[in-house]
N, C-alpha and C. Protein backbone atom coordinates (compact mmCIF):
# COMPACT_ATOMS: atom_id res chain seq x y z
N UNK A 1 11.76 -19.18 -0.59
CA UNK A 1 11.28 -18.97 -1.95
C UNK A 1 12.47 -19.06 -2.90
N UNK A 2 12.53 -20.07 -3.92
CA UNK A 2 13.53 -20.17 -5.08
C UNK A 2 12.85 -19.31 -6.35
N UNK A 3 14.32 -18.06 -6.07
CA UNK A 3 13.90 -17.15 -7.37
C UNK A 3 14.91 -17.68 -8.94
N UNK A 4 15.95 -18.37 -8.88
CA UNK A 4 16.87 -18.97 -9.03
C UNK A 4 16.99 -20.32 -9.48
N UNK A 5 16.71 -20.08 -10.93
CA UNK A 5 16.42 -21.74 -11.41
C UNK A 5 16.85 -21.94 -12.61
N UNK A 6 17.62 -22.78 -12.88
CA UNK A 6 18.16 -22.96 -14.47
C UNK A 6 19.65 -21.99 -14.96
N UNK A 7 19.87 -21.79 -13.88
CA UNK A 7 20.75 -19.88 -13.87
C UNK A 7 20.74 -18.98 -14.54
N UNK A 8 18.73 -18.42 -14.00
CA UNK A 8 18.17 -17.49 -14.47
C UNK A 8 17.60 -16.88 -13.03
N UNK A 9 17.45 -15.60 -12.69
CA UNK A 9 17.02 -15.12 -11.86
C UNK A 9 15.76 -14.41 -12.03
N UNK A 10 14.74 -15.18 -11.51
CA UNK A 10 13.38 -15.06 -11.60
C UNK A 10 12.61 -13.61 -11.28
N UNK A 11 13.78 -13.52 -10.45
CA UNK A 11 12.93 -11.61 -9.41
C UNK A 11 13.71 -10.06 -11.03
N UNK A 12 14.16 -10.56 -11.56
CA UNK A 12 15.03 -9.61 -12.24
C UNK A 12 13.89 -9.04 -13.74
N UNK A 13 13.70 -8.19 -14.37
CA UNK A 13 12.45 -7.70 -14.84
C UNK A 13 12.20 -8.74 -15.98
N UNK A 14 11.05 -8.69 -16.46
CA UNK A 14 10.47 -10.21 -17.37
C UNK A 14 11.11 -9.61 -18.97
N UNK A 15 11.88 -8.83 -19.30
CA UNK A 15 12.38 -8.50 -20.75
C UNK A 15 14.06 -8.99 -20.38
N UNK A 16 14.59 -9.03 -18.93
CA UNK A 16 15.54 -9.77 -19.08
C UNK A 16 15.51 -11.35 -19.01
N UNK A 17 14.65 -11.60 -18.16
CA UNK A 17 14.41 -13.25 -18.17
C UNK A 17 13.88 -14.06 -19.26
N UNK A 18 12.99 -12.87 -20.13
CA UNK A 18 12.36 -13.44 -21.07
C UNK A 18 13.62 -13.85 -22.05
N UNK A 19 14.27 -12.74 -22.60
CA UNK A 19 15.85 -13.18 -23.55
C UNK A 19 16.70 -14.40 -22.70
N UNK A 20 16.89 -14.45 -21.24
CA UNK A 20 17.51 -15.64 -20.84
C UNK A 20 16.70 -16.96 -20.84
N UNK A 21 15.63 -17.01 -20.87
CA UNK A 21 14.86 -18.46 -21.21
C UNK A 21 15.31 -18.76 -22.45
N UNK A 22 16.07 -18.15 -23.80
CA UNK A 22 15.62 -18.84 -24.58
C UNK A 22 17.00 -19.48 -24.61
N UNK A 23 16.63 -21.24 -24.79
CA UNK A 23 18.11 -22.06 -24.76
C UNK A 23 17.93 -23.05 -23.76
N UNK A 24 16.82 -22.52 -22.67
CA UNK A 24 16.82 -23.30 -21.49
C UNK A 24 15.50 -24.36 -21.98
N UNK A 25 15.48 -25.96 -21.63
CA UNK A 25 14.74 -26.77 -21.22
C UNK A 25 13.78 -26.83 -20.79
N UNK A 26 12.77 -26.55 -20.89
CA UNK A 26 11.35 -27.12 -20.18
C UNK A 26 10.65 -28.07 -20.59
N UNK A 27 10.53 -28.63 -19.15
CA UNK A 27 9.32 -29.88 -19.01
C UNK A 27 8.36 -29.73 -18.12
N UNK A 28 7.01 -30.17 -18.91
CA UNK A 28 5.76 -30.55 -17.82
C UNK A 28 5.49 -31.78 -17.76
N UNK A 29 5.63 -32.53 -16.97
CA UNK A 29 5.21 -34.12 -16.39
C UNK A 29 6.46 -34.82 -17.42
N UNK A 30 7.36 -34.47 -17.62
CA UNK A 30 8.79 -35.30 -18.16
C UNK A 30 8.18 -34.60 -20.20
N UNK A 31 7.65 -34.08 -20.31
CA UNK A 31 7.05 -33.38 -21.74
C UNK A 31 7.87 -32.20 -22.14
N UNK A 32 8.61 -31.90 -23.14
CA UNK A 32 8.93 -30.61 -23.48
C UNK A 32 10.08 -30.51 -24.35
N UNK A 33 10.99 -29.25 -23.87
CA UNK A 33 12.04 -29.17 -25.23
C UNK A 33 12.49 -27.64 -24.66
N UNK A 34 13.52 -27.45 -26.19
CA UNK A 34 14.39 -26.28 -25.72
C UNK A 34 13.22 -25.10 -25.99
N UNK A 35 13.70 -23.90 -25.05
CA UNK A 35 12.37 -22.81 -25.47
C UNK A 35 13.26 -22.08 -26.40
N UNK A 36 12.59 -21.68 -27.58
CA UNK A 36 13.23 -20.96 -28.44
C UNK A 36 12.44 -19.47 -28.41
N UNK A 37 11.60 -19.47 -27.61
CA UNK A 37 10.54 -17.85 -28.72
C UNK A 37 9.84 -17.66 -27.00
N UNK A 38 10.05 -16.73 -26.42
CA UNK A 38 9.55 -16.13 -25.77
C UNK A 38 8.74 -14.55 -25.72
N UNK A 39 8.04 -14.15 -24.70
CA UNK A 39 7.65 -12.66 -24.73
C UNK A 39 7.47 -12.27 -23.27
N UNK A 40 8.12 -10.82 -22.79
CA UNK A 40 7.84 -10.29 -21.49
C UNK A 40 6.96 -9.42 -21.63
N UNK A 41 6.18 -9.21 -20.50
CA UNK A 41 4.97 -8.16 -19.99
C UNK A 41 5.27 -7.85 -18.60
N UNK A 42 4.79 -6.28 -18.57
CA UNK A 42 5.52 -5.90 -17.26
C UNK A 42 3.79 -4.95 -16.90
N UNK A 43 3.34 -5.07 -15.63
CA UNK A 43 2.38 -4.06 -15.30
C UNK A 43 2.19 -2.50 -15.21
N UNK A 44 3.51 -1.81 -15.31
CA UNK A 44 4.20 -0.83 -16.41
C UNK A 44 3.55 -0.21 -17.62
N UNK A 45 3.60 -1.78 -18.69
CA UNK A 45 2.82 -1.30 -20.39
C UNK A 45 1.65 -1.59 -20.38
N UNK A 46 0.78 -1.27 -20.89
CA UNK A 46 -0.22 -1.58 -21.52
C UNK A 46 -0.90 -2.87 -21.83
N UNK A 47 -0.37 -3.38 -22.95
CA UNK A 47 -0.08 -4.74 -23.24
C UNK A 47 -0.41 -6.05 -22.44
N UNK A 48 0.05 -5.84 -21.20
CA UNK A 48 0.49 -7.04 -19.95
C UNK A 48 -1.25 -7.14 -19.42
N UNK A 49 -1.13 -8.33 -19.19
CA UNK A 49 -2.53 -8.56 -17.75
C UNK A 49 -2.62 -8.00 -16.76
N UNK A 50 -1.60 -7.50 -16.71
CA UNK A 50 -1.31 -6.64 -14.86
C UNK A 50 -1.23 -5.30 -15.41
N UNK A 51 -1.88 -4.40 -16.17
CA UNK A 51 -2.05 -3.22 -16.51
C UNK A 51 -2.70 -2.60 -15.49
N UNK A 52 -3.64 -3.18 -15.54
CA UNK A 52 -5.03 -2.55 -14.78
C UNK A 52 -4.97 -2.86 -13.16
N UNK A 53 -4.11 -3.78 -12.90
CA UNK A 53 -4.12 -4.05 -11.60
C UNK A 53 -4.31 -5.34 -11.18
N UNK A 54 -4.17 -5.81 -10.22
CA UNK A 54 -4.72 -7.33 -9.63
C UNK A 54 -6.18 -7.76 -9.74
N UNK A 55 -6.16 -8.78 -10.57
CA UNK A 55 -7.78 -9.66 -10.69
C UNK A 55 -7.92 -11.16 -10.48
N UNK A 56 -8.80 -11.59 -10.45
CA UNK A 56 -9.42 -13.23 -9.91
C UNK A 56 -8.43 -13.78 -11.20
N UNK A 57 -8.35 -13.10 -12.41
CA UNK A 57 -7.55 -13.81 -13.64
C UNK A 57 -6.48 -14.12 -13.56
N UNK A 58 -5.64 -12.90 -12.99
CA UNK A 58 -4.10 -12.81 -13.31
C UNK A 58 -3.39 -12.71 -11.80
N UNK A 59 -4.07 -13.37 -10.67
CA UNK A 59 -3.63 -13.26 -9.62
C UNK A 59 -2.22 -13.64 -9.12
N UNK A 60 -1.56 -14.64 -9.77
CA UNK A 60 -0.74 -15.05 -9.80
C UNK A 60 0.60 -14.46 -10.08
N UNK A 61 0.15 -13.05 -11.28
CA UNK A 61 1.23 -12.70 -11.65
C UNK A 61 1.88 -11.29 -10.84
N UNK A 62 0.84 -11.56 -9.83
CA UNK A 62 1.41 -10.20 -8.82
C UNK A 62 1.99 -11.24 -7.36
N UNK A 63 1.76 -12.37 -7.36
CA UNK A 63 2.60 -13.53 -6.51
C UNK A 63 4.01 -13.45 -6.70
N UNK A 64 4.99 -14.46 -5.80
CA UNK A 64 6.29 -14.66 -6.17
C UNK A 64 6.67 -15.12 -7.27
N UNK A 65 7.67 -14.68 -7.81
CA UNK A 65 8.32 -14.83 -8.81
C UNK A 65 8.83 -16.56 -8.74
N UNK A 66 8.93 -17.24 -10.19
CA UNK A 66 9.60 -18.25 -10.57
C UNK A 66 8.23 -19.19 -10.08
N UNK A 67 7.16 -18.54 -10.54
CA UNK A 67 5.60 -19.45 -10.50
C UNK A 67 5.03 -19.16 -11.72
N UNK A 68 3.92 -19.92 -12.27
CA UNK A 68 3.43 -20.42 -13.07
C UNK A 68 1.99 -19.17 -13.27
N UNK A 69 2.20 -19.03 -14.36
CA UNK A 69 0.69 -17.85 -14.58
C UNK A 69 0.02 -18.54 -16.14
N UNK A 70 -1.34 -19.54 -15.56
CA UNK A 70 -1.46 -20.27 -16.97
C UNK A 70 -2.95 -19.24 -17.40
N UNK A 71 -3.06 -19.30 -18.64
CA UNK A 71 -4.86 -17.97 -18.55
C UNK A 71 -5.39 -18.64 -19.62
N UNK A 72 -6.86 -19.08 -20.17
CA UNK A 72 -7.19 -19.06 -21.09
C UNK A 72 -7.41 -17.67 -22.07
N UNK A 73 -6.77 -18.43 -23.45
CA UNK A 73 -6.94 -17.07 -24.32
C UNK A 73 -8.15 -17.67 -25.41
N UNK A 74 -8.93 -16.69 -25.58
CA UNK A 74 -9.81 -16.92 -26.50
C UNK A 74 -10.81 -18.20 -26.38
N UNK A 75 -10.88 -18.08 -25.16
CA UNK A 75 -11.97 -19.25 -24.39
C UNK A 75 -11.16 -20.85 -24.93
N UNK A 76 -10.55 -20.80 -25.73
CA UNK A 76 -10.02 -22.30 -25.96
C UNK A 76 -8.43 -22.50 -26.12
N UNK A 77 -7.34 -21.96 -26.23
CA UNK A 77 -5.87 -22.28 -25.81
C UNK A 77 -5.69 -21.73 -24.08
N UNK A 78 -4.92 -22.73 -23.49
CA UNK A 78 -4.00 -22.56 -21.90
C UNK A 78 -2.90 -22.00 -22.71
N UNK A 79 -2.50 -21.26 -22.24
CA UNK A 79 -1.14 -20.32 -22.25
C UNK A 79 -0.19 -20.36 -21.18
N UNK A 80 0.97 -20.66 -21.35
CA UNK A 80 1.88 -21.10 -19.72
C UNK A 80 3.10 -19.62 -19.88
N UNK A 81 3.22 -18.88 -18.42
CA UNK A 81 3.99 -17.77 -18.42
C UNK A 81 4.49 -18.00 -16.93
N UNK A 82 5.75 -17.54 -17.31
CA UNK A 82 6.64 -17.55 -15.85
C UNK A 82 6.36 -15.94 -15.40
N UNK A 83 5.88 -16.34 -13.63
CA UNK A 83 5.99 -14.94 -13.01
C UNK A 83 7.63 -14.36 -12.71
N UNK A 84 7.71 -13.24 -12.87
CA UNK A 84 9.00 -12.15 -12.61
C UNK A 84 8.83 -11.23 -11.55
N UNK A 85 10.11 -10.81 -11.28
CA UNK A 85 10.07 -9.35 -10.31
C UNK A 85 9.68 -9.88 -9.08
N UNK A 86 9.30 -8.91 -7.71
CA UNK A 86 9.10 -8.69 -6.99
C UNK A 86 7.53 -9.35 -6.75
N UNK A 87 7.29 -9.57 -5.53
CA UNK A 87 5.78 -10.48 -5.33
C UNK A 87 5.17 -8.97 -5.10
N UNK A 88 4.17 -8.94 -5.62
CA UNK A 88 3.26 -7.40 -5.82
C UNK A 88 3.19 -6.42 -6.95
N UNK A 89 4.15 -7.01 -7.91
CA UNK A 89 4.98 -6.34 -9.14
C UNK A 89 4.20 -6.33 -10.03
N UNK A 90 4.12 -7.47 -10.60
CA UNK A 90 2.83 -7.73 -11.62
C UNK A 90 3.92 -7.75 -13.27
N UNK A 91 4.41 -8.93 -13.52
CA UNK A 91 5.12 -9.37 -14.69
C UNK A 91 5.61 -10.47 -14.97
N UNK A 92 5.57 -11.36 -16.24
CA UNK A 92 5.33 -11.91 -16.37
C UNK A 92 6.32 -12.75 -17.90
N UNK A 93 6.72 -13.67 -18.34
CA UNK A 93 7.24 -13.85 -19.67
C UNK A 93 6.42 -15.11 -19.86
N UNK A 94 6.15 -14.66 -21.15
CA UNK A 94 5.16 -16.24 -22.34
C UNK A 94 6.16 -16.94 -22.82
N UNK A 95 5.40 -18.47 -22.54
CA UNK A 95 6.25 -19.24 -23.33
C UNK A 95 5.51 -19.42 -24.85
N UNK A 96 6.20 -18.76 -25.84
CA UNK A 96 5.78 -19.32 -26.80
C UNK A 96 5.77 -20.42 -27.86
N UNK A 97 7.09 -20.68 -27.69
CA UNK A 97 7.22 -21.88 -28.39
C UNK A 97 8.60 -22.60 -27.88
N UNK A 98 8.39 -23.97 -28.06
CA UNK A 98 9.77 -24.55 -27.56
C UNK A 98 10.00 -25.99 -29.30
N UNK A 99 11.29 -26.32 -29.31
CA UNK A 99 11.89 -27.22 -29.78
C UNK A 99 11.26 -28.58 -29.06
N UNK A 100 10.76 -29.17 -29.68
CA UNK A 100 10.31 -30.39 -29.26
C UNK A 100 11.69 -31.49 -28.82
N UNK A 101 11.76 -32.25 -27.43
CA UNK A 101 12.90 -32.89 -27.47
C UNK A 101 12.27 -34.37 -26.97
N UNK A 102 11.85 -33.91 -25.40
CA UNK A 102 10.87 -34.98 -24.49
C UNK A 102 9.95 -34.91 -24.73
N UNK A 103 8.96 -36.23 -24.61
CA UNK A 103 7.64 -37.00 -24.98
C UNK A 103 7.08 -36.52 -26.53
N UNK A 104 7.56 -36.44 -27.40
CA UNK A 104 7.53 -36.12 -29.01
C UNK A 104 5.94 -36.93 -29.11
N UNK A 105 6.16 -38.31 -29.13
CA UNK A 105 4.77 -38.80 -28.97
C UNK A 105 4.21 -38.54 -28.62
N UNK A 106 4.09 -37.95 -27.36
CA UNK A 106 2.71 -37.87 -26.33
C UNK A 106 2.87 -36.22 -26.58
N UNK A 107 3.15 -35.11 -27.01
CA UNK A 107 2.87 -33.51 -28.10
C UNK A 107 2.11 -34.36 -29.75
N UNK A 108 2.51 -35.37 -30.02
CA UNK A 108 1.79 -35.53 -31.43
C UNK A 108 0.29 -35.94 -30.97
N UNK A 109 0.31 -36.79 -30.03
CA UNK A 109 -1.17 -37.39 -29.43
C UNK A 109 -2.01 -36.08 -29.15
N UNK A 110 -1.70 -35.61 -28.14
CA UNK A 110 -2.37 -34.61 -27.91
C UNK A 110 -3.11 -33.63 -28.82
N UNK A 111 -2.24 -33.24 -30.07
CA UNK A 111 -2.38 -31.78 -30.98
C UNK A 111 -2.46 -33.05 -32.32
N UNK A 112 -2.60 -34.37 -32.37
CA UNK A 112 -3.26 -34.21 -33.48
C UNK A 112 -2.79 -34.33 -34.65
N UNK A 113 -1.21 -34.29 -34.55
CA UNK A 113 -0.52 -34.21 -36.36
C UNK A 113 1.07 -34.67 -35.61
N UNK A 114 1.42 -34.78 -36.51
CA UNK A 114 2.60 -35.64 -36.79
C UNK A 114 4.23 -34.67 -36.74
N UNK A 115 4.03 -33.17 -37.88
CA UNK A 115 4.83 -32.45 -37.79
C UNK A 115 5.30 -31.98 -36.59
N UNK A 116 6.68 -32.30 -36.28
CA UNK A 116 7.12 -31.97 -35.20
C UNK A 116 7.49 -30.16 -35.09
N UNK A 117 7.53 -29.86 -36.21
CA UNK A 117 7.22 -28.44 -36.24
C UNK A 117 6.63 -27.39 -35.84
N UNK A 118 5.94 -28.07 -36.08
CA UNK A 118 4.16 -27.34 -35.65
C UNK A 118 3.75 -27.95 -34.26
N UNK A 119 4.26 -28.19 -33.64
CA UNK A 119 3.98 -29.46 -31.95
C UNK A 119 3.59 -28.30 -31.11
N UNK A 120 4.74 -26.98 -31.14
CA UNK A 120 4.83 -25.95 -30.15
C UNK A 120 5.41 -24.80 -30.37
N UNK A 121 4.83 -24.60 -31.79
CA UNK A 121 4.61 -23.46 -32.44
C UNK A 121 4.06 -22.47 -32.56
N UNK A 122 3.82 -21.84 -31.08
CA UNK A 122 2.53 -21.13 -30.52
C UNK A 122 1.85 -20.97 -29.09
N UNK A 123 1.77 -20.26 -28.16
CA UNK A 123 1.62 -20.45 -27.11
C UNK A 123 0.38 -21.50 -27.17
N UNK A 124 -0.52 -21.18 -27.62
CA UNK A 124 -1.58 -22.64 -27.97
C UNK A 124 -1.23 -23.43 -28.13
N UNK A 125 -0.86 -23.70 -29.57
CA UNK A 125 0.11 -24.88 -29.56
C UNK A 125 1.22 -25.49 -28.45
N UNK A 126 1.59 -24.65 -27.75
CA UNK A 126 2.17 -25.07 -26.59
C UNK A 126 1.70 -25.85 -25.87
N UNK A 127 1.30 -24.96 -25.28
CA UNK A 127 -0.30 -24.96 -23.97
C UNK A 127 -0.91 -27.04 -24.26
N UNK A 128 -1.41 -27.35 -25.60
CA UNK A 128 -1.53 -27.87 -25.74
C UNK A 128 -0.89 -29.59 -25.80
N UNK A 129 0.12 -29.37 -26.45
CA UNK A 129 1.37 -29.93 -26.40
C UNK A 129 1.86 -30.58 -25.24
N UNK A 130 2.14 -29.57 -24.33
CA UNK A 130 2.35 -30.33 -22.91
C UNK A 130 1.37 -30.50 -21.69
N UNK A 131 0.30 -30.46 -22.20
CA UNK A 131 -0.85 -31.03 -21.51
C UNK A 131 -1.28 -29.98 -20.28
N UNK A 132 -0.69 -28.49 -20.71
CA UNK A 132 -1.26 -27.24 -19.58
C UNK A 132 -2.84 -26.94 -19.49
N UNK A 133 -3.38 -26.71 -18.72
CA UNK A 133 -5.10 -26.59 -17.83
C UNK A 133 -4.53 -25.28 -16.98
N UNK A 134 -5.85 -25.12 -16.42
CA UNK A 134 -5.87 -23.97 -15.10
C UNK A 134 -5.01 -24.87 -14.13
N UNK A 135 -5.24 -25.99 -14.21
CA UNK A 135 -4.45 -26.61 -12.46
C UNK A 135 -3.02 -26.46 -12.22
N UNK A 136 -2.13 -26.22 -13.72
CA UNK A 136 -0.86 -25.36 -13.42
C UNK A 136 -0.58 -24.12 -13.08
N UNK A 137 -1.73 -23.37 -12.74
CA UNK A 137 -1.59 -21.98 -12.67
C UNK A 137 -1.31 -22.11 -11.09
N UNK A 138 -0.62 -20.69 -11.22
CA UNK A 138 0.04 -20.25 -10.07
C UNK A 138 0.93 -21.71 -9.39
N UNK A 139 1.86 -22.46 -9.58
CA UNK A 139 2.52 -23.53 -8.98
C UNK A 139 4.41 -23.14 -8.88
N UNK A 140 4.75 -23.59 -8.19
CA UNK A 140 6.17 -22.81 -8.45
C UNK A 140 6.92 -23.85 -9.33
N UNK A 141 7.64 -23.54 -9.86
CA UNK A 141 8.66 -23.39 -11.01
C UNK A 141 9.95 -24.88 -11.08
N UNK A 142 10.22 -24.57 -9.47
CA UNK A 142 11.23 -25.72 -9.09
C UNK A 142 10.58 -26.85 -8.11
N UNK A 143 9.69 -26.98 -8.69
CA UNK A 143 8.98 -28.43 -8.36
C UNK A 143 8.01 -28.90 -9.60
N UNK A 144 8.02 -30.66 -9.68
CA UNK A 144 7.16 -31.22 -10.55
C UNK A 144 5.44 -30.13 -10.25
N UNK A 145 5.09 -30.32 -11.53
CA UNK A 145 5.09 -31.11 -12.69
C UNK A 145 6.21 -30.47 -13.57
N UNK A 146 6.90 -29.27 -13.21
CA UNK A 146 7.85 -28.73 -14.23
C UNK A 146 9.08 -29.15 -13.66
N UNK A 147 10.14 -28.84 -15.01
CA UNK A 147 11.63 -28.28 -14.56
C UNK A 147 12.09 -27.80 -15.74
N UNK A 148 13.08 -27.24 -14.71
CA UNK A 148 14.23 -26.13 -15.95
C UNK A 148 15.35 -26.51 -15.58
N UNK A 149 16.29 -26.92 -17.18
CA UNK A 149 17.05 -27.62 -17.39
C UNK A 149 18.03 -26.07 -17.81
N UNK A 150 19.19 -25.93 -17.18
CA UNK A 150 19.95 -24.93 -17.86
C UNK A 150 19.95 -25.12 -19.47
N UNK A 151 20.42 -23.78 -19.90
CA UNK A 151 21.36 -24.13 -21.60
C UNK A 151 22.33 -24.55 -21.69
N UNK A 152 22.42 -25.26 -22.98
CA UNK A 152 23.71 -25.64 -23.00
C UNK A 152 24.88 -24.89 -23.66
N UNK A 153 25.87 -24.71 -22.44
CA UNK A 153 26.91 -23.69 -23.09
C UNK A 153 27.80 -23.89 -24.13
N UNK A 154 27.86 -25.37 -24.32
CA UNK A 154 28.47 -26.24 -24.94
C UNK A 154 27.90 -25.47 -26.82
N UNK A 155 26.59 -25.61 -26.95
CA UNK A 155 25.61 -24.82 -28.03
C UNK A 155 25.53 -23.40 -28.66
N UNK A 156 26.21 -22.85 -29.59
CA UNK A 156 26.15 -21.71 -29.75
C UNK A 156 24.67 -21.44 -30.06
N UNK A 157 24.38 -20.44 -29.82
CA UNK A 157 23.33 -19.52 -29.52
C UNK A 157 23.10 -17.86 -29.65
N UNK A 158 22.00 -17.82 -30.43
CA UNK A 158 21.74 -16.26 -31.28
C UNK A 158 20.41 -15.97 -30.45
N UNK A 159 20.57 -14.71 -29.89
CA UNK A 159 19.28 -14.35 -29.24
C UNK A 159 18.89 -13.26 -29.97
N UNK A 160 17.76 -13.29 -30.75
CA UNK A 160 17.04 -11.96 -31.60
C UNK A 160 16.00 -11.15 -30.64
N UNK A 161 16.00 -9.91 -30.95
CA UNK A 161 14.69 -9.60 -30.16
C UNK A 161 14.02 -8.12 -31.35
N UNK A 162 12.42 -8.55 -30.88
CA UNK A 162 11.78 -7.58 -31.96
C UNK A 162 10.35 -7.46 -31.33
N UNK A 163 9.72 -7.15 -32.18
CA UNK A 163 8.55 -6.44 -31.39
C UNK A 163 7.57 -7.85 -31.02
N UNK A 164 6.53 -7.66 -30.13
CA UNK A 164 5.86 -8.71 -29.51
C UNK A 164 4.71 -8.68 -30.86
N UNK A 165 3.95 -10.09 -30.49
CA UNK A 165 2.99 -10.22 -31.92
C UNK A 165 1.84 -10.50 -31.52
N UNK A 166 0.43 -10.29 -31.82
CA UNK A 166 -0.68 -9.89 -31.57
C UNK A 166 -1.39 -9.14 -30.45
N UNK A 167 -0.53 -7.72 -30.62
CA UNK A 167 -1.16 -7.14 -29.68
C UNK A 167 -1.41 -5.54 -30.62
N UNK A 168 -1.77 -4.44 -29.98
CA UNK A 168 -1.86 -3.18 -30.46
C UNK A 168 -1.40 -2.37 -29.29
N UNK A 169 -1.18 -2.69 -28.55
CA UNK A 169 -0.67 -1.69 -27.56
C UNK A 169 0.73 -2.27 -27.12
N UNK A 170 1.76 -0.95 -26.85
CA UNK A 170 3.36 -0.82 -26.62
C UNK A 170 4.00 -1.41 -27.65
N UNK A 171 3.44 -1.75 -28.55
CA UNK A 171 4.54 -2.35 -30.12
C UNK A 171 5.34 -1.94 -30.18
N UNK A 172 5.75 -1.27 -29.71
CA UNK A 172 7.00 -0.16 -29.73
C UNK A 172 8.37 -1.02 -29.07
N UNK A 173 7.90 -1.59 -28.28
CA UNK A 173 8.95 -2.60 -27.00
C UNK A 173 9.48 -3.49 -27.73
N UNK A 174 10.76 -4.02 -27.56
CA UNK A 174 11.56 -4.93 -28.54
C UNK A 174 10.93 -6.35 -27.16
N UNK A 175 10.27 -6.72 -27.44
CA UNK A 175 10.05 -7.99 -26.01
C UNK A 175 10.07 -9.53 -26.63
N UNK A 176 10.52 -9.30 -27.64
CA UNK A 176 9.71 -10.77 -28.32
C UNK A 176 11.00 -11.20 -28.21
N UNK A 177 11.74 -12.66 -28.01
CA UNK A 177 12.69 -13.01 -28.51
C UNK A 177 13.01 -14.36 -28.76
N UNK A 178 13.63 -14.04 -29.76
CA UNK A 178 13.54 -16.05 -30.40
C UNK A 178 15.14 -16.52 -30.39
N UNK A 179 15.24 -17.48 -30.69
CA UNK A 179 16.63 -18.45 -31.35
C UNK A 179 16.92 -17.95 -32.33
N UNK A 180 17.78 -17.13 -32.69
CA UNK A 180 18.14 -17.07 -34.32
C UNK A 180 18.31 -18.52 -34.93
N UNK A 181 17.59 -18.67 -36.08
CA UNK A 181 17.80 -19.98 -37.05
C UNK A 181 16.63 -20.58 -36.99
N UNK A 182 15.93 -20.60 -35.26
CA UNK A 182 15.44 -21.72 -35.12
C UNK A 182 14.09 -22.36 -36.18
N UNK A 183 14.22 -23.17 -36.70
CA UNK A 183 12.57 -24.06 -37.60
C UNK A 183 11.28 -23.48 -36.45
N UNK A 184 11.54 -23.65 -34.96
CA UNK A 184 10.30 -24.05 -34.26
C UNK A 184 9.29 -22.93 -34.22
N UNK A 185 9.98 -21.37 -34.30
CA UNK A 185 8.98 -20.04 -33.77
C UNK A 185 7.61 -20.03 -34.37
N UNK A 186 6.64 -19.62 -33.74
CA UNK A 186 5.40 -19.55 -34.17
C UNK A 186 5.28 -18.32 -35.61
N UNK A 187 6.17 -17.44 -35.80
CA UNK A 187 6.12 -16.62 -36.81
C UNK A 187 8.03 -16.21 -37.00
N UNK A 188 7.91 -15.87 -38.30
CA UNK A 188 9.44 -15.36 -38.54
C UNK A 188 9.55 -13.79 -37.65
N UNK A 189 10.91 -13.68 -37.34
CA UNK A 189 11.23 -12.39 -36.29
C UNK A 189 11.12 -11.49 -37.32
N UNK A 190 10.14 -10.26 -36.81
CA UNK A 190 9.97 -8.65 -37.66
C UNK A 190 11.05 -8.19 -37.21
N UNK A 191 12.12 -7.60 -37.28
CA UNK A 191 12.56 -6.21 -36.46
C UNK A 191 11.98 -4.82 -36.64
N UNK A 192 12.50 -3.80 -35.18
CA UNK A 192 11.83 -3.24 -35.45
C UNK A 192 12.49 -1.70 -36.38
């Protein structure tokens, strides 16, 4: 099992992995860009899918770590989240938005508009963007259709973190974290 990808360690809790994704590369089927805006959930808070325990939904996210947990939200956006921790753990980090780099065309085809701004500005918008379904769920991490491309160290880099956004429960948790600067985040960073 590769917990260990991008030189990020997948088993380590999803509020640290979630701040180390952002900077790193992702692609689905050669599609994607830098992730700038992430969020962790741990079965711990409230908040997370794995609150309540293991279900037919979120089965995945109590699986090994450095796998794929995709869910429909609101009967119509795929949402793509890397599993964390321990296999039985139950946690998880959202991708929410990435910098558009690879297949720019084929994120405009898909979603419809032109602004590269707005491509993957949103876990929906994501979801969409790089062409995520249920059939990525649960898949591991270091094999096609994905990969993770380290950051580049070469790149200076501001990691913000503030409270997570549309939820009502654990607001309290600094989990959200973006690129300082970046154009791409789905909303400007609150602190808290």
């Amino acid at each position: 099992m590769i917990t260990n990808l991008a030189g990020i360690d997948f088993s380590a809790p999803s509020e640290l992995v979630a701040e180390q994704l952002i900077g790193v590369t992702l692609l689905v089927n050669g599609v994607g860009g830098r992730i700038v805006e992430t969020e962790a959930y741990d079965r711990e808070e409230p908040a997370s899918h794995c609150y309540g325990g293991e279900t037919p939904r979120n089965f995945s996210m109590f699986g090994p770590p450095a796998r794929s947990y995709v869910y429909q939200s609101h009967g119509i956006h795929w949402c793509l989240n890397f599993v964390c921790r321990a296999p039985g753990h139950g946690a998880g980090v959202l991708i929410r938005a990435l910098e558009p780099v690879e297949g720019v065309e084929a994120m405009r085809a898909r979603r419809g508009l032109d602004d590269v701004r707005l491509l993957c500005a949103g876990p929906g918008r994501l979801g969409q963007a790089l062409g995520v379904t249920r059939a990525l769920n649960n898949l591991p991490l270091a094999e096609p259709p994905f990969l993770l491309l380290p950051r580049d160290a070469a790149r200076p880099l501001e990691v913000l973190a503030g409270p997570r956004i549309g939820i009502s429960k654990a607001v309290e948790l600094p989990w959200r974290f973006v690129e300082g600067g970046s154009r791409f985040l789905s909303k400007p960073m609150r602190r808290l």
